[in-house]
PDB file of N, CA and C in Angstrom:
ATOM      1  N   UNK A   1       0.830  -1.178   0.000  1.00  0.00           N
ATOM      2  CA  UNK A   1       0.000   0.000   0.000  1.00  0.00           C
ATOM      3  C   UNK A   1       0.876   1.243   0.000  1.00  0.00           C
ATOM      4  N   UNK A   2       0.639   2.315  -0.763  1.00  0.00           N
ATOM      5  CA  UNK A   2       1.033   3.569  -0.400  1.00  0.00           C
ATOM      6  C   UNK A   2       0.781   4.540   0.498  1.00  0.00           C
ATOM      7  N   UNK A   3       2.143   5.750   0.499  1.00  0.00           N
ATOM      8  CA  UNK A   3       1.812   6.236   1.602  1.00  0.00           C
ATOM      9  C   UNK A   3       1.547   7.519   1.297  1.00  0.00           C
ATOM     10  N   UNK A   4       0.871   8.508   1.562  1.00  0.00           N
ATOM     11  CA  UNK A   4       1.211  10.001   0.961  1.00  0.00           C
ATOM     12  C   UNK A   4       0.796  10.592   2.117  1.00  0.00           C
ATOM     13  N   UNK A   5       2.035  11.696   2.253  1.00  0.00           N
ATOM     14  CA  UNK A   5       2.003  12.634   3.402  1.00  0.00           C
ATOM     15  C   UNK A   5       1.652  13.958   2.787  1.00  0.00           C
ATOM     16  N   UNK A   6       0.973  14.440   3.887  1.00  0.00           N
ATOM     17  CA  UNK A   6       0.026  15.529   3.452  1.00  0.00           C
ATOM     18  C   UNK A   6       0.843  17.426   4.234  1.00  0.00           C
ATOM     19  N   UNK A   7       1.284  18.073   3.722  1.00  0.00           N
ATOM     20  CA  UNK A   7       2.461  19.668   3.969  1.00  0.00           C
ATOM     21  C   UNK A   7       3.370  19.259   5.009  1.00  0.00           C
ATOM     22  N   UNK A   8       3.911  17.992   4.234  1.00  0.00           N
ATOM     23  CA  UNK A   8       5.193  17.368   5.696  1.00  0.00           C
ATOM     24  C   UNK A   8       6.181  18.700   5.770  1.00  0.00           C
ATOM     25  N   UNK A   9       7.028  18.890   7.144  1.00  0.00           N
ATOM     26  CA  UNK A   9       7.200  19.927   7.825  1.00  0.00           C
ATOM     27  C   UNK A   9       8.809  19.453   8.099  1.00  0.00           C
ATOM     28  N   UNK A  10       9.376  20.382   8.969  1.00  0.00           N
ATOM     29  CA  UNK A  10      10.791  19.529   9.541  1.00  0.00           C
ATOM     30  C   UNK A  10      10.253  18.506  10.535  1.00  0.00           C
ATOM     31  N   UNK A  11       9.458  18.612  11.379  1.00  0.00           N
ATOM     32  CA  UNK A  11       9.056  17.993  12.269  1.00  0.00           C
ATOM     33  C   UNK A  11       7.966  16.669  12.423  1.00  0.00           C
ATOM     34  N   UNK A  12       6.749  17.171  11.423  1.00  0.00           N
ATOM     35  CA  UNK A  12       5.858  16.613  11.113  1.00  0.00           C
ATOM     36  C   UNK A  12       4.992  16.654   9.364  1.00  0.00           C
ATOM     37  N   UNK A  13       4.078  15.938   9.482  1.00  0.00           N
ATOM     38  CA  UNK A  13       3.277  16.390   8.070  1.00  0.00           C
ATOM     39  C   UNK A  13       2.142  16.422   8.898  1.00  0.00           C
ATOM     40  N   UNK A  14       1.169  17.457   8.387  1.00  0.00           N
ATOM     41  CA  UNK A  14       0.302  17.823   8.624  1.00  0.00           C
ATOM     42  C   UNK A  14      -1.084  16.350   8.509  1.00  0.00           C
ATOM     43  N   UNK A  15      -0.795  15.862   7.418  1.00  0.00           N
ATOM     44  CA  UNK A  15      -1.873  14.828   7.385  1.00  0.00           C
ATOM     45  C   UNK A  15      -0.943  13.042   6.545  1.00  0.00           C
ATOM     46  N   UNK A  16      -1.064  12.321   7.312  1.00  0.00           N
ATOM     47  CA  UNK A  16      -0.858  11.369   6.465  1.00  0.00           C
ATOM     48  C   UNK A  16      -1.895  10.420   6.223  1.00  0.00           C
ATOM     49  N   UNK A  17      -2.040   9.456   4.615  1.00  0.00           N
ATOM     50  CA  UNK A  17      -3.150   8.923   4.077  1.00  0.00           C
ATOM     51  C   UNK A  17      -2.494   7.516   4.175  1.00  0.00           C
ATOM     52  N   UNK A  18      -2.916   6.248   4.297  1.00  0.00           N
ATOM     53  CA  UNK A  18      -2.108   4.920   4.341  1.00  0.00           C
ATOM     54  C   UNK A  18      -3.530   4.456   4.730  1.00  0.00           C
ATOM     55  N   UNK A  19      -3.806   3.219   4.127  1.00  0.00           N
ATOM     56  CA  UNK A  19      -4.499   1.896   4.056  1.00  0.00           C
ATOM     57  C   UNK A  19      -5.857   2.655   4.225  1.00  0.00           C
ATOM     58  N   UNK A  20      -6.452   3.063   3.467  1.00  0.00           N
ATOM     59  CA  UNK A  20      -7.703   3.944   3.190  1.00  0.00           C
ATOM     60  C   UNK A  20      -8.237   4.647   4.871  1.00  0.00           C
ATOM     61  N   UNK A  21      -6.986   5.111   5.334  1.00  0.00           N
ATOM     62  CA  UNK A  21      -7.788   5.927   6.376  1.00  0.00           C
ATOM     63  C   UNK A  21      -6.361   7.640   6.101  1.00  0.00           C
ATOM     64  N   UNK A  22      -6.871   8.719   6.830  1.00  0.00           N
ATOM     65  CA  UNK A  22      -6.254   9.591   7.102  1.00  0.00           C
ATOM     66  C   UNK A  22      -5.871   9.945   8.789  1.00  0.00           C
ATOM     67  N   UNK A  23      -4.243  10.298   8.855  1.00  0.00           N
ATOM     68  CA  UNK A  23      -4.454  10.675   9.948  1.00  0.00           C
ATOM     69  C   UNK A  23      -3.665  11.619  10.172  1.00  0.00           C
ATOM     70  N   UNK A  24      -4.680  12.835  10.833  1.00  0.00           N
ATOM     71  CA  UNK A  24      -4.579  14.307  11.369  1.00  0.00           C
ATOM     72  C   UNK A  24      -3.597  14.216  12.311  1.00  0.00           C
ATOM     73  N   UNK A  25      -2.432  15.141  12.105  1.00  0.00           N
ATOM     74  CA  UNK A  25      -1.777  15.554  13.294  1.00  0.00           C
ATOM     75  C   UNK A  25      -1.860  16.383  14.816  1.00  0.00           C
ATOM     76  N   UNK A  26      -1.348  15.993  15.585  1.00  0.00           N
ATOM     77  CA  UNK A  26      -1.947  17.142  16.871  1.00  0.00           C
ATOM     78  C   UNK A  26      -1.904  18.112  16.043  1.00  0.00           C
ATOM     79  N   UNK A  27      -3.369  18.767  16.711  1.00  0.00           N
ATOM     80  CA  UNK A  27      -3.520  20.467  15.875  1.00  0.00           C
ATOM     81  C   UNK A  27      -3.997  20.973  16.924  1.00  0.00           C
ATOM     82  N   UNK A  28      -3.462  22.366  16.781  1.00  0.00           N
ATOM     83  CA  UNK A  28      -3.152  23.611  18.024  1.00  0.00           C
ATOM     84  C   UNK A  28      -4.062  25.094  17.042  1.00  0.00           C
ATOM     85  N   UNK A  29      -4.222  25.903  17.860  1.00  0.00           N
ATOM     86  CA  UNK A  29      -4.833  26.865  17.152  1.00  0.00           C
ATOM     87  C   UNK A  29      -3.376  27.877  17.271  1.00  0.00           C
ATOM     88  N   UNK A  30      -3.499  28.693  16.783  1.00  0.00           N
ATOM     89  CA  UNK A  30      -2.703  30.256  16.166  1.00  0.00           C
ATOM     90  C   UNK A  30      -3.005  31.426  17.163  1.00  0.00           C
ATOM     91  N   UNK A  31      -4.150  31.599  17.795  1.00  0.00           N
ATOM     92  CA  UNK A  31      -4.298  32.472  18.527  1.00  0.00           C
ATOM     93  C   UNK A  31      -4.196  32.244  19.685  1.00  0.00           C
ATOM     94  N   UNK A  32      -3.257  31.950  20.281  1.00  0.00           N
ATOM     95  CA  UNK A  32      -3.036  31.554  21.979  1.00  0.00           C
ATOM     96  C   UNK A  32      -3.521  32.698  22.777  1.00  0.00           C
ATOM     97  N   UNK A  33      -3.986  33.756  23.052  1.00  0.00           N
ATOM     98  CA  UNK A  33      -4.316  34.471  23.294  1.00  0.00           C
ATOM     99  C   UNK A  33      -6.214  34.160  24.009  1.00  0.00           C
ATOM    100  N   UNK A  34      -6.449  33.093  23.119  1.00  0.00           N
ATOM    101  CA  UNK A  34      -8.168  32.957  22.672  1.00  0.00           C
ATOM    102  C   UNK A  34      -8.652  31.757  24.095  1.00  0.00           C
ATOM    103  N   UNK A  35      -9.965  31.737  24.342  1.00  0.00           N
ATOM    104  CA  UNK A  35     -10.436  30.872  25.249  1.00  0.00           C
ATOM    105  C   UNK A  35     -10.349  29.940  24.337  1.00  0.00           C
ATOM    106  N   UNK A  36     -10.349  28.663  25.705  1.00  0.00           N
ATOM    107  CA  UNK A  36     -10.553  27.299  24.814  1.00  0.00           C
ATOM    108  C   UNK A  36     -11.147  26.807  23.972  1.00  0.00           C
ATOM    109  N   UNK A  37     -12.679  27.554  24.075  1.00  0.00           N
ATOM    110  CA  UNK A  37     -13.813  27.227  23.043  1.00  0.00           C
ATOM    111  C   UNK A  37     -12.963  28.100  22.225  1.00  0.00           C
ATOM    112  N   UNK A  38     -12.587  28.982  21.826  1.00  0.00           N
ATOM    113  CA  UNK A  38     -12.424  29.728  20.917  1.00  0.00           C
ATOM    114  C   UNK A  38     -11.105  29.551  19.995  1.00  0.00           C
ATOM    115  N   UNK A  39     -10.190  28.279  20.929  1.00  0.00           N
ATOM    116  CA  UNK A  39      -8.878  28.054  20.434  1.00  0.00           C
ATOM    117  C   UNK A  39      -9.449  26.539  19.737  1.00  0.00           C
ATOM    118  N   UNK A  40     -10.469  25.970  19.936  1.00  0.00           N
ATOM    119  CA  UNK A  40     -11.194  24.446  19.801  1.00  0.00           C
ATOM    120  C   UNK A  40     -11.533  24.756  18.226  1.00  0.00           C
ATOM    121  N   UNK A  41     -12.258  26.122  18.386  1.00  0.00           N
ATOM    122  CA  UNK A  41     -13.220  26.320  16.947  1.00  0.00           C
ATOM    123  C   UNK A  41     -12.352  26.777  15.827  1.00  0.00           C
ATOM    124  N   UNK A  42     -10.931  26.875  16.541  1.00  0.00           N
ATOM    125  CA  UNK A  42      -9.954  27.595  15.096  1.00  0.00           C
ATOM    126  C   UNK A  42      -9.422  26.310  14.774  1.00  0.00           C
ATOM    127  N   UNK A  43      -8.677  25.273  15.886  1.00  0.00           N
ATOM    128  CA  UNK A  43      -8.847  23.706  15.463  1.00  0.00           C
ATOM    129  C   UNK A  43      -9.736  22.638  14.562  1.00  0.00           C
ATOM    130  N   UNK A  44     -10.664  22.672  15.031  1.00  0.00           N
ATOM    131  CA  UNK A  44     -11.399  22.226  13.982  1.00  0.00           C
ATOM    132  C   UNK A  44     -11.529  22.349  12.830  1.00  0.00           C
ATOM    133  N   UNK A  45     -11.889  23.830  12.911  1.00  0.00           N
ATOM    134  CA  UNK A  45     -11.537  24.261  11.050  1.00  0.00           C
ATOM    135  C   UNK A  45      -9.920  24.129  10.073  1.00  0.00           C
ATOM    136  N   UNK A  46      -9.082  23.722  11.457  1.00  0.00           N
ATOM    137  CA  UNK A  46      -7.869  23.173  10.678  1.00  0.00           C
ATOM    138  C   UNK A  46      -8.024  21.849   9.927  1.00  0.00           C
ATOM    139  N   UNK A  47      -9.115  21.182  11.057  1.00  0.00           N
ATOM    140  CA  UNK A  47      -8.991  19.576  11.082  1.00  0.00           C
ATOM    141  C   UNK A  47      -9.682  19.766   9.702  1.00  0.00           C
ATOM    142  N   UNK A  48     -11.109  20.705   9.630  1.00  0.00           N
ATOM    143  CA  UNK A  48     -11.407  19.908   8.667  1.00  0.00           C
ATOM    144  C   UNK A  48     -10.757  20.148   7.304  1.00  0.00           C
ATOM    145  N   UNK A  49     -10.334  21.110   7.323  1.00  0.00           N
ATOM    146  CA  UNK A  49      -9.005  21.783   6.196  1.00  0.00           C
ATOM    147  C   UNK A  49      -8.332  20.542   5.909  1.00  0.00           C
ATOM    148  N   UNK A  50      -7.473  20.162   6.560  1.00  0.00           N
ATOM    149  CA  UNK A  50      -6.884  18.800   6.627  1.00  0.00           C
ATOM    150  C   UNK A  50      -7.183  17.670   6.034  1.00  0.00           C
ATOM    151  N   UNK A  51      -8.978  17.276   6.509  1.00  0.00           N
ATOM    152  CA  UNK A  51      -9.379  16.229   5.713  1.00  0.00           C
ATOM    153  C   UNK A  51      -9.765  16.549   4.222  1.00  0.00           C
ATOM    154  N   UNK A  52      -9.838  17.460   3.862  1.00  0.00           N
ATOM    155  CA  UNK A  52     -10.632  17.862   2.692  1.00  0.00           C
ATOM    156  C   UNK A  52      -9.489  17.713   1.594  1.00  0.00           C
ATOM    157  N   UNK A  53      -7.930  18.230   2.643  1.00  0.00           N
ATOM    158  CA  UNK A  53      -6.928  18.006   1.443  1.00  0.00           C
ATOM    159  C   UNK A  53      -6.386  17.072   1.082  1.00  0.00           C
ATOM    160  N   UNK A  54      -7.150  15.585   2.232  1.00  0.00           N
ATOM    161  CA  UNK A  54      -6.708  13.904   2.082  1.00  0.00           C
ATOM    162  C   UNK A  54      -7.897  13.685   1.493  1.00  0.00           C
ATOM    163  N   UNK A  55      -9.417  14.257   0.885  1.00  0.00           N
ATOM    164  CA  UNK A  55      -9.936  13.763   0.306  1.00  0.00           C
ATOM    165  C   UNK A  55     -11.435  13.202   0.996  1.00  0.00           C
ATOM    166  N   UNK A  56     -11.509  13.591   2.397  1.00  0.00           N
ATOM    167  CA  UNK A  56     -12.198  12.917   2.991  1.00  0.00           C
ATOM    168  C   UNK A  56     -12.989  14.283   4.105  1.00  0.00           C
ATOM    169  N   UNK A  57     -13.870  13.791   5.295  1.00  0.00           N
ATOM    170  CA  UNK A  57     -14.347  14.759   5.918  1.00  0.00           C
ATOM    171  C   UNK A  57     -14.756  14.583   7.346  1.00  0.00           C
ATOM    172  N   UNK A  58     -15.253  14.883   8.139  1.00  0.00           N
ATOM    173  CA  UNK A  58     -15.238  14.694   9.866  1.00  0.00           C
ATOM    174  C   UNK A  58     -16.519  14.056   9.520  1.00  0.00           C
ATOM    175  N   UNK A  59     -17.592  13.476   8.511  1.00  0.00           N
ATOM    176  CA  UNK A  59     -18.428  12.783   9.328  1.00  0.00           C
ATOM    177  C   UNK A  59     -18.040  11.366   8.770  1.00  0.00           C
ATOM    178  N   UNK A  60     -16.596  11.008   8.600  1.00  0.00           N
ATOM    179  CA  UNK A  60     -15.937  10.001   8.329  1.00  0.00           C
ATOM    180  C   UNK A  60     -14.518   9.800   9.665  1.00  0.00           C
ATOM    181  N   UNK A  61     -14.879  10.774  10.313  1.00  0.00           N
ATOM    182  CA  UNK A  61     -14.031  10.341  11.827  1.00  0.00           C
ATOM    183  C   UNK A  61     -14.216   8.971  12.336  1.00  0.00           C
ATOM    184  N   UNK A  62     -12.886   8.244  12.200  1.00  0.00           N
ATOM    185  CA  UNK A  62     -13.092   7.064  13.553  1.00  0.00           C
ATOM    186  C   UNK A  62     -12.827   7.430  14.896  1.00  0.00           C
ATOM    187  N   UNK A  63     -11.493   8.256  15.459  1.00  0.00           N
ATOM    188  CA  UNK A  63     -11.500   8.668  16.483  1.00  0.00           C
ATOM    189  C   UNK A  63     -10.880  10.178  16.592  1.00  0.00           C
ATOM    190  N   UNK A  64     -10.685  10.285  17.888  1.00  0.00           N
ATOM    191  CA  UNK A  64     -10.355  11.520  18.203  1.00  0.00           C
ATOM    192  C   UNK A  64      -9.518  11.520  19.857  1.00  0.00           C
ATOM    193  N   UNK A  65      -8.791  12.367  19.656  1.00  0.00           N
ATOM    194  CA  UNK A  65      -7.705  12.357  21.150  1.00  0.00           C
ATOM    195  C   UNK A  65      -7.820  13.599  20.833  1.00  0.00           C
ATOM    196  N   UNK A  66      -8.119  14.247  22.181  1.00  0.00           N
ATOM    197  CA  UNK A  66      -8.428  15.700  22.568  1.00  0.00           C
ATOM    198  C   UNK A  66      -6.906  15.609  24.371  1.00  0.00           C
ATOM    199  N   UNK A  67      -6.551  16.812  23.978  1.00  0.00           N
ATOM    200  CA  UNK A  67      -5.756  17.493  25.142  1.00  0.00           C
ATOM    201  C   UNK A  67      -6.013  18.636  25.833  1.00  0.00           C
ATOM    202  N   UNK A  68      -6.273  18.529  27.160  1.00  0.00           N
ATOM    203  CA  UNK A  68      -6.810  19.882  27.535  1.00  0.00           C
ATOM    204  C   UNK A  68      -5.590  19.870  28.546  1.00  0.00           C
ATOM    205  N   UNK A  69      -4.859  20.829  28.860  1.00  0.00           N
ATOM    206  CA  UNK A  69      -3.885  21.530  30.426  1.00  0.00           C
ATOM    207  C   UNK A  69      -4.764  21.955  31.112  1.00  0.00           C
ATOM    208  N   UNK A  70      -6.165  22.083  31.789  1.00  0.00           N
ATOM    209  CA  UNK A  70      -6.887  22.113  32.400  1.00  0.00           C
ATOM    210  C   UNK A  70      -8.356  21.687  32.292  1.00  0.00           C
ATOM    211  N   UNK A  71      -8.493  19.999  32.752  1.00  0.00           N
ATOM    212  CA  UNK A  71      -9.774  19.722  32.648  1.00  0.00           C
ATOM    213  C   UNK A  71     -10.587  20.467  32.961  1.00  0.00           C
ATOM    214  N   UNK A  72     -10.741  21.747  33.792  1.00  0.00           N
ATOM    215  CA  UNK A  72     -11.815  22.196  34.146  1.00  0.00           C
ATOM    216  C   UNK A  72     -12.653  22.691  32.847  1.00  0.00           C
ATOM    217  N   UNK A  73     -11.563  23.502  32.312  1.00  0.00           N
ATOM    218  CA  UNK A  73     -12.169  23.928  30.711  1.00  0.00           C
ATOM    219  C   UNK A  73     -12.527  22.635  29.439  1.00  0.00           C
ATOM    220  N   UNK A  74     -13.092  21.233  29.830  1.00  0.00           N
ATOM    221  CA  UNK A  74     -13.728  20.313  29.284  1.00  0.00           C
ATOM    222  C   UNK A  74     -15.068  20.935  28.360  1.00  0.00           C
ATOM    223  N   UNK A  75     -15.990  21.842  29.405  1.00  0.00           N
ATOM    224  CA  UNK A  75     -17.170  22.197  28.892  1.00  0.00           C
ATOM    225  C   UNK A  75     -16.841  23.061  27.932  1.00  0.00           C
ATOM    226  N   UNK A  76     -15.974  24.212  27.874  1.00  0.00           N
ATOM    227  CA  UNK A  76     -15.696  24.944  26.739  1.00  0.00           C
ATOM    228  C   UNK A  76     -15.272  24.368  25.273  1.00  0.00           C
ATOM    229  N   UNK A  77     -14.378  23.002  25.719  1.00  0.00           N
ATOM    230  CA  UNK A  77     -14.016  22.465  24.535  1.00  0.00           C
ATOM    231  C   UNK A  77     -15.434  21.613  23.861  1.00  0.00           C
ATOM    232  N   UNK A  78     -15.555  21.214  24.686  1.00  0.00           N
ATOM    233  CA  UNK A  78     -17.255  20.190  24.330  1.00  0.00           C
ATOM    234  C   UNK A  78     -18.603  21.341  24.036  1.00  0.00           C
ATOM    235  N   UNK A  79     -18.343  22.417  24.131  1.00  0.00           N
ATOM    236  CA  UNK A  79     -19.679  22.864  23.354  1.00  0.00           C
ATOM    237  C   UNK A  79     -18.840  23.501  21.892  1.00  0.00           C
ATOM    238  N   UNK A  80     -17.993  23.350  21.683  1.00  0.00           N
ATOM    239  CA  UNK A  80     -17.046  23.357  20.149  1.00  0.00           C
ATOM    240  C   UNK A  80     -17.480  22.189  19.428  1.00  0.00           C
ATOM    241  N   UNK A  81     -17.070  21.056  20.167  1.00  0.00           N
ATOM    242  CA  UNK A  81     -17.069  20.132  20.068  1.00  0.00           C
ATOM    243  C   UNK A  81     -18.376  19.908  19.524  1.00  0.00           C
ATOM    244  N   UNK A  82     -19.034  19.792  19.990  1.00  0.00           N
ATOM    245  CA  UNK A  82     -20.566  19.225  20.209  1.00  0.00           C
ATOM    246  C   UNK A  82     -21.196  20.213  18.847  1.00  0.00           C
ATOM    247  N   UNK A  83     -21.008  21.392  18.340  1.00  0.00           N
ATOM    248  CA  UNK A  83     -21.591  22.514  17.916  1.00  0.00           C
ATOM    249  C   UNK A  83     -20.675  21.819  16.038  1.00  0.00           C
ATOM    250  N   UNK A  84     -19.757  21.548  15.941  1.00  0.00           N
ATOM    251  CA  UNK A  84     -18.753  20.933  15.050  1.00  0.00           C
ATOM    252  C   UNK A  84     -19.282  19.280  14.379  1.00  0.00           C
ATOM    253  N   UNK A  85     -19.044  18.727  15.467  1.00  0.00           N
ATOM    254  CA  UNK A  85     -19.283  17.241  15.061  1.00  0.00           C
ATOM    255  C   UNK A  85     -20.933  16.828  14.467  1.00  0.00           C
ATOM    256  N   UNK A  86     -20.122  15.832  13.480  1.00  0.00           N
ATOM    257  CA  UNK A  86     -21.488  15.221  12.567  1.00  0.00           C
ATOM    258  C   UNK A  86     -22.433  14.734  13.557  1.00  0.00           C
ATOM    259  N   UNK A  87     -23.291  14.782  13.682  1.00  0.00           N
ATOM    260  CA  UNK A  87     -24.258  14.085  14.804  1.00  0.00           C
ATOM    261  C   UNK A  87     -25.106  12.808  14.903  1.00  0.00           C
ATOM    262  N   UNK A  88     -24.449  12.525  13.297  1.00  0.00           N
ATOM    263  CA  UNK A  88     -24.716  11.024  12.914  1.00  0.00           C
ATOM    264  C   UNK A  88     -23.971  10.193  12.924  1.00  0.00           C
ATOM    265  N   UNK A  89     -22.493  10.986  12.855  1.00  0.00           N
ATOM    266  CA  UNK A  89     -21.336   9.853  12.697  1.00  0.00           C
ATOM    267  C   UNK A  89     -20.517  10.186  13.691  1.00  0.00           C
ATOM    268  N   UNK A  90     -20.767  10.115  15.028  1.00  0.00           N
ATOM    269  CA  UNK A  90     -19.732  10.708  16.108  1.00  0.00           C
ATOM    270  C   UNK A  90     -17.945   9.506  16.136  1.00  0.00           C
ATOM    271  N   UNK A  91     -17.237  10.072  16.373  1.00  0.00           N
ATOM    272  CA  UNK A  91     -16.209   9.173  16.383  1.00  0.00           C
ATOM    273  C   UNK A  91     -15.814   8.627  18.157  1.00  0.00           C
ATOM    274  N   UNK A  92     -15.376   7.580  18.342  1.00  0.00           N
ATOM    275  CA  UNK A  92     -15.038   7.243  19.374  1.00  0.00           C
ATOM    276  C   UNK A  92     -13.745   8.518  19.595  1.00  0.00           C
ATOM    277  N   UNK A  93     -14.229   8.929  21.192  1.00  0.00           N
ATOM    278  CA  UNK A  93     -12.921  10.076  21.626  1.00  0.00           C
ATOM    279  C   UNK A  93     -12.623   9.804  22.908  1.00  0.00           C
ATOM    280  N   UNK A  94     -11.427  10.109  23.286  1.00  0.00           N
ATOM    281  CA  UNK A  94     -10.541  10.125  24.694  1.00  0.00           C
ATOM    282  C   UNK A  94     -10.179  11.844  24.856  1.00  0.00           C
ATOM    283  N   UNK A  95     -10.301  12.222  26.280  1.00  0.00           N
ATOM    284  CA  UNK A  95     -10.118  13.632  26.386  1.00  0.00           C
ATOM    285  C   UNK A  95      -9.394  13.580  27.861  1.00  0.00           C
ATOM    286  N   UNK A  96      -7.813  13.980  27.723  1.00  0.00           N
ATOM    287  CA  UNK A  96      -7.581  14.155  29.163  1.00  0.00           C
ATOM    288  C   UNK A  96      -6.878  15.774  29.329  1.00  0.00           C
ATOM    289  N   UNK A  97      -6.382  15.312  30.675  1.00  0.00           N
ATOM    290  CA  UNK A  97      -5.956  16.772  30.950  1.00  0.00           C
ATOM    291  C   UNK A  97      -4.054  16.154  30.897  1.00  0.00           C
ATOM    292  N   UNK A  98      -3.288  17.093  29.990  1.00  0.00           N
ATOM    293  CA  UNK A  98      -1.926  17.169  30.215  1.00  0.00           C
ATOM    294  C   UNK A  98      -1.308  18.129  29.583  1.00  0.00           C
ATOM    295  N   UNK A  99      -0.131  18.332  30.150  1.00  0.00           N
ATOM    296  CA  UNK A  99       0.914  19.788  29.729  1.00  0.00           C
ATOM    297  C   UNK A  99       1.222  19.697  28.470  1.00  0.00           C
ATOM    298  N   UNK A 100       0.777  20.749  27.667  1.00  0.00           N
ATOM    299  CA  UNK A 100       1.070  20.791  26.412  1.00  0.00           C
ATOM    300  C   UNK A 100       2.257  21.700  25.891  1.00  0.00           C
ATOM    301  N   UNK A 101       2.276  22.132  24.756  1.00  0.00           N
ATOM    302  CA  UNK A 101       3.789  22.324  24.479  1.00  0.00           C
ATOM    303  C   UNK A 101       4.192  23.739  24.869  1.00  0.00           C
ATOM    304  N   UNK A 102       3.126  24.378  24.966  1.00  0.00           N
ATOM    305  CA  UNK A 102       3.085  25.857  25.508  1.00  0.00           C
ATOM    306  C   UNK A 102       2.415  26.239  26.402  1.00  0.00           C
ATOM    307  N   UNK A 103       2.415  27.216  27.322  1.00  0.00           N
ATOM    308  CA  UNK A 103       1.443  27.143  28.363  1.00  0.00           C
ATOM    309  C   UNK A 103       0.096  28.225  28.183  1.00  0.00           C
ATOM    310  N   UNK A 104       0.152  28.568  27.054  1.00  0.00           N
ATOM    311  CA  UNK A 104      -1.146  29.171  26.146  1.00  0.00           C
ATOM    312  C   UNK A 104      -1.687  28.478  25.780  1.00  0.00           C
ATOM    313  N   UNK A 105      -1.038  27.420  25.082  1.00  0.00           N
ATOM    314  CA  UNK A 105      -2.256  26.196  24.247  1.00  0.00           C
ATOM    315  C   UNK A 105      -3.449  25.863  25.238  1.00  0.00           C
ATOM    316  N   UNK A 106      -4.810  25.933  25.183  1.00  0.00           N
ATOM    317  CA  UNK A 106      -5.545  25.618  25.673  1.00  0.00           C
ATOM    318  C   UNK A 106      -5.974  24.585  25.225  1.00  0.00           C
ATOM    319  N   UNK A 107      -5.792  23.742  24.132  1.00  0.00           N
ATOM    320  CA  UNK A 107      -6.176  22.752  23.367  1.00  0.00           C
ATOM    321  C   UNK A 107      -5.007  21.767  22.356  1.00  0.00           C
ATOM    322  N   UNK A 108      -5.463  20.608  22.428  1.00  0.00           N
ATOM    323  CA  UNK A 108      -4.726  19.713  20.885  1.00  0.00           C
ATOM    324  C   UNK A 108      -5.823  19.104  20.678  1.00  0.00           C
ATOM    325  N   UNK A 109      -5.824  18.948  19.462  1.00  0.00           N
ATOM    326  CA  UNK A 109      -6.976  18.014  18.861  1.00  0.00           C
ATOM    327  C   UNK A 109      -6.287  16.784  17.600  1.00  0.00           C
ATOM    328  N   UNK A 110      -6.080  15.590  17.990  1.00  0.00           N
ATOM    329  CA  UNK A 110      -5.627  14.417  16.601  1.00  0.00           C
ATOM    330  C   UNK A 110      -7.202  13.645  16.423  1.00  0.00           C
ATOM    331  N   UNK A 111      -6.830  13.682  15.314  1.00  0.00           N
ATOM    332  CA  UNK A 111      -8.206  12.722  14.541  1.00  0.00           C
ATOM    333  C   UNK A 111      -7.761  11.593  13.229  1.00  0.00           C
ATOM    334  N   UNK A 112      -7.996  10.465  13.238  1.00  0.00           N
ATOM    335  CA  UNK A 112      -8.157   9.802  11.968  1.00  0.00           C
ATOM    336  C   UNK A 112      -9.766   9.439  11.284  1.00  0.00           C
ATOM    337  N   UNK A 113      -9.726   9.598   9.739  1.00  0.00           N
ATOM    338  CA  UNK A 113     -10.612   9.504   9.539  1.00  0.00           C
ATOM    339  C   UNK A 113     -10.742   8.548   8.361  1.00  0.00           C
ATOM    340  N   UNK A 114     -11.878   7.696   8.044  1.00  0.00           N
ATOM    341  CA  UNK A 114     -11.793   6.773   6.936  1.00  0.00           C
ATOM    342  C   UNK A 114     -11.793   8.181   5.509  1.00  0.00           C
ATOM    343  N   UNK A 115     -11.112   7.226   4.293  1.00  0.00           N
ATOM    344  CA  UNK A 115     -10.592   7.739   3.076  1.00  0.00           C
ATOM    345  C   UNK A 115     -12.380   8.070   2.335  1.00  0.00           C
TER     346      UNK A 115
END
């Protein structure tokens, strides 16, 4: 099977495609500055940026790993969340709380999704 990586980086590629699924890299928002809901909703629209340029779309999510540095802000990310996601095709998700790479990031979001 082939592999195609999707605006590979020094570090990472943004999306890689292999055995008819895609998978999204941790994605962070740009405005660290922004509440969580508000750093969630600039994420997403990366994610779905992402799938669209592997060909595919979020109501083809299998899962999702969410990062929060403060569970308390869960509800902010989950009404993003909730306001975003297909409501027919929810993907299995895990959401914890751990230190992320900056201490602005209020959010990471990884997703794979079928091709």
């Amino acid at each position: 099977m082939s592999i195609k990586r999707h605006n590979p980086g020094p570090v990472l590629s943004r999306a890689v495609e292999h055995g008819g699924r895609v998978y999204v890299a941790g994605t962070t928002a740009d405005n660290k500055g922004a509440s969580c809901k508000a750093q969630t909703e600039e994420v997403l629209r990366k994610i779905d940026a992402a799938l669209a340029a592997a060909g595919t779309d979020k109501s083809k999510l299998l899962w999702a790993q969410v990062w929060l540095p403060d569970i308390r802000e869960k509800d902010q990310m989950d009404a993003a969340w909730k306001a975003w996601v297909d409501p027919e095709n929810k993907p299995v998700r895990a959401c914890v709380e751990a230190r992320l790479a900056t201490p602005d990031t209020r959010v990471e979001i990884m997703v794979t999704a079928a091709k």
